[in-house]
N, C-alpha and C. Protein backbone atom coordinates (compact mmCIF):
# COMPACT_ATOMS: atom_id res chain seq x y z
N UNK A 1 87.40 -93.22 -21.84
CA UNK A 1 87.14 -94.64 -21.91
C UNK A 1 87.90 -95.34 -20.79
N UNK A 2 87.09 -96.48 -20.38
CA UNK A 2 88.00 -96.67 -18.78
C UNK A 2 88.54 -98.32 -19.58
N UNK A 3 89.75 -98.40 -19.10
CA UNK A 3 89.89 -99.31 -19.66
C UNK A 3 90.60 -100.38 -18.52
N UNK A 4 89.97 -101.72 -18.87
CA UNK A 4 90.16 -102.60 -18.18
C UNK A 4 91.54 -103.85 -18.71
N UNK A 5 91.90 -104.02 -17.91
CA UNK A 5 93.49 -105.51 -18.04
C UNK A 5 92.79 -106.44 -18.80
N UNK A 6 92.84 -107.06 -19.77
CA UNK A 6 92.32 -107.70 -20.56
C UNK A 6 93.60 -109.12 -20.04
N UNK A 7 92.93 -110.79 -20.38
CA UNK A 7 94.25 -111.93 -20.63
C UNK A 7 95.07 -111.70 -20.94
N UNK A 8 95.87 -112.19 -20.79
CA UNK A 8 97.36 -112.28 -21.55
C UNK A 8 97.32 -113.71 -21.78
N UNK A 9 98.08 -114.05 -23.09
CA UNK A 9 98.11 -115.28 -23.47
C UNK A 9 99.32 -115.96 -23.81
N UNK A 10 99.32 -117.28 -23.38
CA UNK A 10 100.65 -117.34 -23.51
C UNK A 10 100.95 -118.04 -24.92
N UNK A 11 100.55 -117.86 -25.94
CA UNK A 11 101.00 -118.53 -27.12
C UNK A 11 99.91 -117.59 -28.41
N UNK A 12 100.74 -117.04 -29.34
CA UNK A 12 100.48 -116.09 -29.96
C UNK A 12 99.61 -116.49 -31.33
N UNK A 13 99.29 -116.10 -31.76
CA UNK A 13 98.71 -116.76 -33.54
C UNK A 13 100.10 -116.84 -35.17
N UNK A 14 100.13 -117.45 -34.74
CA UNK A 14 101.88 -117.38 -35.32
C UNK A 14 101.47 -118.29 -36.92
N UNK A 15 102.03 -118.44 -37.28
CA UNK A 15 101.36 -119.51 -39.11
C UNK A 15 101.38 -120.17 -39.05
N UNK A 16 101.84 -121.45 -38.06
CA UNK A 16 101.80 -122.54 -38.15
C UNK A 16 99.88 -122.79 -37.39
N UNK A 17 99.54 -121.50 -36.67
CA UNK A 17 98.54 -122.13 -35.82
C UNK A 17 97.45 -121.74 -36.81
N UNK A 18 97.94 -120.79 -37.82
CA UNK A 18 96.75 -120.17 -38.67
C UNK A 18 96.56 -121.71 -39.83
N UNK A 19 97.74 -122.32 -40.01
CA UNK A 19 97.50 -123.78 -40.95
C UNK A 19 96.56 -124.39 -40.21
N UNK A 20 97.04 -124.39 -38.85
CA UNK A 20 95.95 -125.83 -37.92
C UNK A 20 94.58 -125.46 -38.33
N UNK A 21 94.67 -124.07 -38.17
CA UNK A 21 92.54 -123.96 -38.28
C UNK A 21 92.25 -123.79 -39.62
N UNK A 22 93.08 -123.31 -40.83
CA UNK A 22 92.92 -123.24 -42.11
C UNK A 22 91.65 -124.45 -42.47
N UNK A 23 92.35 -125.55 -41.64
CA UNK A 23 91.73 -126.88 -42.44
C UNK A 23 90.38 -126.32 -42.02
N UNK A 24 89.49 -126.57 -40.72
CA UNK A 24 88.54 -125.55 -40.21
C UNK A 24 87.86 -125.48 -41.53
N UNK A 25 88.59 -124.10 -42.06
CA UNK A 25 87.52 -123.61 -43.20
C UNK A 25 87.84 -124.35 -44.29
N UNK A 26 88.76 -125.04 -44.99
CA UNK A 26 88.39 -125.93 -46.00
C UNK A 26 87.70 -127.24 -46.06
N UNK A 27 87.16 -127.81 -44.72
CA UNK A 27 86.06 -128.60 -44.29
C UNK A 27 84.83 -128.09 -44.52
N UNK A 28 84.77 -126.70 -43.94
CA UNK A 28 83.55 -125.95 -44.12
C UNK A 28 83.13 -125.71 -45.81
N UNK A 29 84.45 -125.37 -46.77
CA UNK A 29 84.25 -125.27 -48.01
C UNK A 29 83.81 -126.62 -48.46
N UNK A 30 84.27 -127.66 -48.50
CA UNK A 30 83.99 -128.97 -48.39
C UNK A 30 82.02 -129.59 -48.42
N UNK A 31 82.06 -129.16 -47.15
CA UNK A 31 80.55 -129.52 -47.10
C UNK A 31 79.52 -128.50 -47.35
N UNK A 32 80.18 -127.43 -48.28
CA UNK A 32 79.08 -126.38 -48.69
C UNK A 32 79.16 -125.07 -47.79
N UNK A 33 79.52 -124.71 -47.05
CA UNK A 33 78.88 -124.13 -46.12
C UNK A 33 79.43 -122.23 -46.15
N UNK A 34 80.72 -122.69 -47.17
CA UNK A 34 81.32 -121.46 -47.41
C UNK A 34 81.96 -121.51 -49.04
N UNK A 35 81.93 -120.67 -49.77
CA UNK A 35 82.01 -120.59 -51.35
C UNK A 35 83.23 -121.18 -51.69
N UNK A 36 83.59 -121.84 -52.74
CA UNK A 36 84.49 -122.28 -53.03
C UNK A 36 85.51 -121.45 -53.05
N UNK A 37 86.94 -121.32 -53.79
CA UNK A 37 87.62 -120.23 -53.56
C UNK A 37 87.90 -119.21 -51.88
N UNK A 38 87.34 -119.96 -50.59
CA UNK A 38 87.67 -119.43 -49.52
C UNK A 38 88.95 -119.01 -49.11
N UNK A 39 89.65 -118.37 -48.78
CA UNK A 39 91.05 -118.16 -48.63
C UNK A 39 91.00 -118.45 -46.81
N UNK A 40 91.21 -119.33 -46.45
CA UNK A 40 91.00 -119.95 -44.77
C UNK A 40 92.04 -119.04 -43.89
N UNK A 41 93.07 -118.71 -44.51
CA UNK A 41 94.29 -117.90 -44.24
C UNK A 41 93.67 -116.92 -43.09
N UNK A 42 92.91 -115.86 -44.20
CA UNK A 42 92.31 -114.64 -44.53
C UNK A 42 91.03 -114.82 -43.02
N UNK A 43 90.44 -115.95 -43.56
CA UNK A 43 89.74 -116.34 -42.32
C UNK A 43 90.33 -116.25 -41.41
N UNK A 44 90.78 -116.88 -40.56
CA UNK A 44 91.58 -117.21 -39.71
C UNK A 44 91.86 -116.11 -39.05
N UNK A 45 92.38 -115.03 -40.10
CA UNK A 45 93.49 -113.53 -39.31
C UNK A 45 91.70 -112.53 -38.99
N UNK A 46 90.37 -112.83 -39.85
CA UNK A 46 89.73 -112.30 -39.51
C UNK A 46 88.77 -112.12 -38.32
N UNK A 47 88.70 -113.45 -38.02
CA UNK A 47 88.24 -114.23 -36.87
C UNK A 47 89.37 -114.06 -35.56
N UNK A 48 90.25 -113.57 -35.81
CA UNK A 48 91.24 -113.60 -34.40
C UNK A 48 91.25 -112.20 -34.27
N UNK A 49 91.33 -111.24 -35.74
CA UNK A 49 91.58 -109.95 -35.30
C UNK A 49 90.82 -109.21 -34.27
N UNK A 50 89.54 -108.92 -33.92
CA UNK A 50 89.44 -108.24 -32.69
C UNK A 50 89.24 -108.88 -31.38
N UNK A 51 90.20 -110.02 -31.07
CA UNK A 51 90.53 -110.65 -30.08
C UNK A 51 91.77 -110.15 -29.68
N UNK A 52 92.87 -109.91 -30.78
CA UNK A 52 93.72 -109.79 -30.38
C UNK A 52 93.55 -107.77 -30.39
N UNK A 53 92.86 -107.27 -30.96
CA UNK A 53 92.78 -105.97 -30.83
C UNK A 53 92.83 -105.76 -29.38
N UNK A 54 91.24 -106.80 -28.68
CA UNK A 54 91.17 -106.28 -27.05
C UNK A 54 92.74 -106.53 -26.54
N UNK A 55 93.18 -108.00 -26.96
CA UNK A 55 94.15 -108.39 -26.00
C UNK A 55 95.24 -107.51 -25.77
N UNK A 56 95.72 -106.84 -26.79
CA UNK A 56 96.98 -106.07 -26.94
C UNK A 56 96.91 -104.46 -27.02
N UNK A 57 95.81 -104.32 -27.71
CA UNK A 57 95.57 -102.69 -28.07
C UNK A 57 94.84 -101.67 -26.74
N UNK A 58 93.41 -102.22 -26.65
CA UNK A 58 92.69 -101.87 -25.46
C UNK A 58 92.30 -102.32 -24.26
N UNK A 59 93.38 -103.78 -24.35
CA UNK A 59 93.16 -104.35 -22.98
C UNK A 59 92.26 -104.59 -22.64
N UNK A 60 91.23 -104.80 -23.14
CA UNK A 60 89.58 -105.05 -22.62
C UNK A 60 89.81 -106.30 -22.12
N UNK A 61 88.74 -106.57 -20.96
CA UNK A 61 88.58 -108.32 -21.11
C UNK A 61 87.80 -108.96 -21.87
N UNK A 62 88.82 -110.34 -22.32
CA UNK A 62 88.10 -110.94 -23.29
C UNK A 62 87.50 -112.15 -23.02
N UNK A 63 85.88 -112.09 -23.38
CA UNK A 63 84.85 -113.31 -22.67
C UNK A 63 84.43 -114.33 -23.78
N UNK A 64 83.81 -115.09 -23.20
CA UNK A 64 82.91 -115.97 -24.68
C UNK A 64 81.91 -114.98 -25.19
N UNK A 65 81.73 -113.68 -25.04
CA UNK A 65 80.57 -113.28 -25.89
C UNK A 65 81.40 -112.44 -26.62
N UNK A 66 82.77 -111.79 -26.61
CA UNK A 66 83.25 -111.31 -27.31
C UNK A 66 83.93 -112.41 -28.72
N UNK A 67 84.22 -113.45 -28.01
CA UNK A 67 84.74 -114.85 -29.10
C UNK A 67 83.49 -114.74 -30.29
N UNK A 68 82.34 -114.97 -29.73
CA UNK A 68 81.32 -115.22 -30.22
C UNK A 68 80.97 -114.46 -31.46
N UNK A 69 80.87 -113.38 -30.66
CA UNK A 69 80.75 -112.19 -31.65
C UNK A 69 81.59 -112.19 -33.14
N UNK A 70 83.16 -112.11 -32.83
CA UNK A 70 83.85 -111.95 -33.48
C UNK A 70 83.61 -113.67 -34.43
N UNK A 71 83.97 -114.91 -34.23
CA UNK A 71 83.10 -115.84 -34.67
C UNK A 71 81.60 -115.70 -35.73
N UNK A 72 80.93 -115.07 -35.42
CA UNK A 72 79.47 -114.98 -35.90
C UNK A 72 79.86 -113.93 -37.11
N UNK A 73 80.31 -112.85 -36.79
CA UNK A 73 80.87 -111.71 -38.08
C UNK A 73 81.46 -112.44 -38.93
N UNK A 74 82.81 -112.90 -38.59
CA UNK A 74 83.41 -113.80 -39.79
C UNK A 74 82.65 -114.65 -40.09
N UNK A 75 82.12 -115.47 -39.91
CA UNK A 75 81.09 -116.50 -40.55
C UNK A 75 80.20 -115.61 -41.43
N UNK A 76 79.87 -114.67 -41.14
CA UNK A 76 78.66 -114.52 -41.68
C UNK A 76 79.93 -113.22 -43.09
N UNK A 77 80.45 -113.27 -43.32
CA UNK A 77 81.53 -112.20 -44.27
C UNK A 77 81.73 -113.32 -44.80
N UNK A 78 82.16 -114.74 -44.59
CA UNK A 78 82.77 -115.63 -45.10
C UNK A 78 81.88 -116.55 -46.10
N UNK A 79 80.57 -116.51 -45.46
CA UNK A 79 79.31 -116.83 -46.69
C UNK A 79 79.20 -115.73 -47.35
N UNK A 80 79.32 -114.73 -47.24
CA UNK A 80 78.82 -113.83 -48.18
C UNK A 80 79.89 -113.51 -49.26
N UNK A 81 80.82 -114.33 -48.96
CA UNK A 81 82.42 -114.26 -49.98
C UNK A 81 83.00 -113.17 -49.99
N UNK A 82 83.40 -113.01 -48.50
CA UNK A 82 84.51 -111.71 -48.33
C UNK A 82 85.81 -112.13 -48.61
N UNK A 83 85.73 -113.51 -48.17
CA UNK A 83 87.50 -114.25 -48.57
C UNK A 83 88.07 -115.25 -50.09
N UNK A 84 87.03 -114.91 -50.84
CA UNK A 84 86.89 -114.93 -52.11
C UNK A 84 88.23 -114.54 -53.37
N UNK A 85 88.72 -114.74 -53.63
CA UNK A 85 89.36 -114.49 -54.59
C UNK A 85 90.90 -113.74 -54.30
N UNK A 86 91.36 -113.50 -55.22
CA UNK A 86 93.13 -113.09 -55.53
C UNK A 86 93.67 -112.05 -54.13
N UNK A 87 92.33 -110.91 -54.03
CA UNK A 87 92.93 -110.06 -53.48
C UNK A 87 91.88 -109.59 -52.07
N UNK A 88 92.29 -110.99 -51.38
CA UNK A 88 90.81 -110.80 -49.81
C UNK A 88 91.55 -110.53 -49.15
């Protein structure tokens, strides 16, 4: 596998930044769009995780179609109530 230098970023996903977007998904719970009981947390770490996989693990570069991607999966886990309940 050839692997390419992926960004480096200078400010990490730390908890205070996972609160900022939390709201994000309890807006989205709000106007329907994701099941009640959403855990935004859970969101949040799911939607970043293979961003930060490329960034740190395989160094890939990371584009808007990889954002996207990863974006579109969680959305679409997050209607289907993957972040649902006690133990998401």
């Amino acid at each position: 596998m050839r692997r390419r230098r992926g960004r480096r970023s200078s400010s990490v996903l730390c908890p205070s930044h996972i609160h900022e977007w939390e709201e994000c998904v309890d807006l989205a719970i709000a106007r329907g769009e994701l099941p009640p009981g959403t855990d935004g947390e859970e969101v949040i770490r799911a939607v970043s995780a293979p961003i930060y996989y490329r960034l740190l693990v395989t160094r890939e570069v990371i584009d808007a179609a990889v954002a996207e991607r990863a974006a579109l999966r969680t959305l679409a886990a997050a209607r289907a109530g993957a972040f649902v309940g006690p133990n998401t």
